[in-house]
C-alpha atoms as a PDB file:
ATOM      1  CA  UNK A   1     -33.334 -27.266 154.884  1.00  0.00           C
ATOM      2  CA  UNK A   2     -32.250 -25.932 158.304  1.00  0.00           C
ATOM      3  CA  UNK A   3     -31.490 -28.398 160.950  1.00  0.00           C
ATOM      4  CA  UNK A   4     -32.565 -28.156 164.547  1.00  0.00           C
ATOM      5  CA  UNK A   5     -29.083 -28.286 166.498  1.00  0.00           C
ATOM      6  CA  UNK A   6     -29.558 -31.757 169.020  1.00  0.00           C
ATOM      7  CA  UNK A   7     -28.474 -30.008 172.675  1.00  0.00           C
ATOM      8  CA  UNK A   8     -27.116 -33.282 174.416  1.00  0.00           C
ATOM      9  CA  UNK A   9     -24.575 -33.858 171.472  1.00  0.00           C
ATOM     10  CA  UNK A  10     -22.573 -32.325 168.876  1.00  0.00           C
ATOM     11  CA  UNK A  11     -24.805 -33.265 166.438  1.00  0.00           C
ATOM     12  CA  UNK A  12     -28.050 -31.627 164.115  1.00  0.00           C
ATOM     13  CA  UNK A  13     -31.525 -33.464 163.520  1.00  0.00           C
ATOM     14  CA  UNK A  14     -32.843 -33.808 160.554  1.00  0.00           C
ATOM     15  CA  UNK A  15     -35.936 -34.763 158.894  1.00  0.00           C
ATOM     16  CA  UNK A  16     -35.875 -37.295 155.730  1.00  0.00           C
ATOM     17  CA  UNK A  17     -38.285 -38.187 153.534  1.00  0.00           C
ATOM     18  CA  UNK A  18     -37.903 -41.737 152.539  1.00  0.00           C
ATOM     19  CA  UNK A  19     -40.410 -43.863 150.977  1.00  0.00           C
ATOM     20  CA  UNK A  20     -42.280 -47.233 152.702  1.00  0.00           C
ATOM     21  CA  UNK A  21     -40.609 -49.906 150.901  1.00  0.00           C
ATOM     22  CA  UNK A  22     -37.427 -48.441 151.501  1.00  0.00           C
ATOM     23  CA  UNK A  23     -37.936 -48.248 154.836  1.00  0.00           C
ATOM     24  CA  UNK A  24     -39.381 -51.805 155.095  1.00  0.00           C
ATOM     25  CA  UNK A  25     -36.013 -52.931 153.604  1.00  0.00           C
ATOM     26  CA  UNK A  26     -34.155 -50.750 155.937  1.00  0.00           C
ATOM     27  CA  UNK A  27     -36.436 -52.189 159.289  1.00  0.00           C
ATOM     28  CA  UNK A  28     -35.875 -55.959 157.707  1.00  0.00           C
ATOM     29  CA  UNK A  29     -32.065 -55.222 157.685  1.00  0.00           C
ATOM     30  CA  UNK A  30     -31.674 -53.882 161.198  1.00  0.00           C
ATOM     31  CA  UNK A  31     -34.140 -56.888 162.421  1.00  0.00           C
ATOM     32  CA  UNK A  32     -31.265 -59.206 160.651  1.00  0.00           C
ATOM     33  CA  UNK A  33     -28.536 -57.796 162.814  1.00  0.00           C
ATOM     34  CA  UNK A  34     -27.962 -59.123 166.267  1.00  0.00           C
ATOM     35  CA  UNK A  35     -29.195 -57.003 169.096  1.00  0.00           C
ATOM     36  CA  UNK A  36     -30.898 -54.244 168.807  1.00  0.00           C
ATOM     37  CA  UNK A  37     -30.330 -51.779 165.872  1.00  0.00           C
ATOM     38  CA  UNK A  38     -32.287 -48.778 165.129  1.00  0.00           C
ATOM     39  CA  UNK A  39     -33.639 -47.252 161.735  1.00  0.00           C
ATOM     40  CA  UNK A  40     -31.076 -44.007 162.831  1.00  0.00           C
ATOM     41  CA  UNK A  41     -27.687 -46.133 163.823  1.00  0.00           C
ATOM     42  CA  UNK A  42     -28.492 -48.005 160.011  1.00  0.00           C
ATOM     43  CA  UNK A  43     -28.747 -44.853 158.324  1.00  0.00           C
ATOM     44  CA  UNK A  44     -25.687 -43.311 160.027  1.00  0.00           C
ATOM     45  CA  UNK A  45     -23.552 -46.325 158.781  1.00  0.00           C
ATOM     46  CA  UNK A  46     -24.794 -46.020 155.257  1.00  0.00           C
ATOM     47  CA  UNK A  47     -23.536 -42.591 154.780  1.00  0.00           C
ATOM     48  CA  UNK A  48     -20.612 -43.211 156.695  1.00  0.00           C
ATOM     49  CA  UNK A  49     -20.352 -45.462 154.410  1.00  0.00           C
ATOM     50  CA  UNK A  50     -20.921 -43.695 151.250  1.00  0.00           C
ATOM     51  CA  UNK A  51     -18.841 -40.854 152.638  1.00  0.00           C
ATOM     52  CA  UNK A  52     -15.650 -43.132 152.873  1.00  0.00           C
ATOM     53  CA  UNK A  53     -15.952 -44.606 149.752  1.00  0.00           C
ATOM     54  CA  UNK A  54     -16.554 -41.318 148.112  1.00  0.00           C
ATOM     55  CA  UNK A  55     -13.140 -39.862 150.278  1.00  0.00           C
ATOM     56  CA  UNK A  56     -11.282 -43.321 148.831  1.00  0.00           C
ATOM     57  CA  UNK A  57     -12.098 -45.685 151.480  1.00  0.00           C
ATOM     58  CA  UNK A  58     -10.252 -43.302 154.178  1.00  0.00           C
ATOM     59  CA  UNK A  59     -12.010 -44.708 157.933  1.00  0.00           C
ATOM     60  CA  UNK A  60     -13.363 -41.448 159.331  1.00  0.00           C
ATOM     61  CA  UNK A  61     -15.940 -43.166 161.153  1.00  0.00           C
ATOM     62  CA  UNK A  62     -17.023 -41.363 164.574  1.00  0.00           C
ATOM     63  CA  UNK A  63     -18.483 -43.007 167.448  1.00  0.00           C
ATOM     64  CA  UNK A  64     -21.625 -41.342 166.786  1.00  0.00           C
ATOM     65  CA  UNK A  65     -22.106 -43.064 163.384  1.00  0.00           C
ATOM     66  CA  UNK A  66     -20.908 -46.476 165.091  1.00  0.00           C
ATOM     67  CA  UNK A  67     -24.047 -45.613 167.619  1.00  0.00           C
ATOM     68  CA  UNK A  68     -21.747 -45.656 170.941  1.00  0.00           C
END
């Protein structure tokens, strides 16, 4: 899959396939969190968070997966 590179930040856009109740569960979870979360800050903290438990709980989060 080749990724369209974002020009305002070092980072690619992608384009996942996911299917409606999963993101019905992920668009319930984000309306559970105070202020306002979007589907794309939710699923950048999920793989940062798969990513750090799969690299032994090491922090590497960036500000761009925190959504600042």
């Amino acid at each position: 899959m080749k990724a369209a590179k974002d020009s305002c930040a070092q980072t690619e856009r992608i384009t996942v396939r996911l299917p409606d109740d999963m993101l019905a569960a992920i668009d319930a979870e984000c309306s559970r969190r105070v202020g306002n979360v979007s589907r794309n800050t939710w699923i950048l903290e999920a793989v940062q968070e798969k990513l750090s438990r799969a690299n032994g709980g090491a922090d590497k989060q960036s500000d761009a997966a925190r959504g600042n």
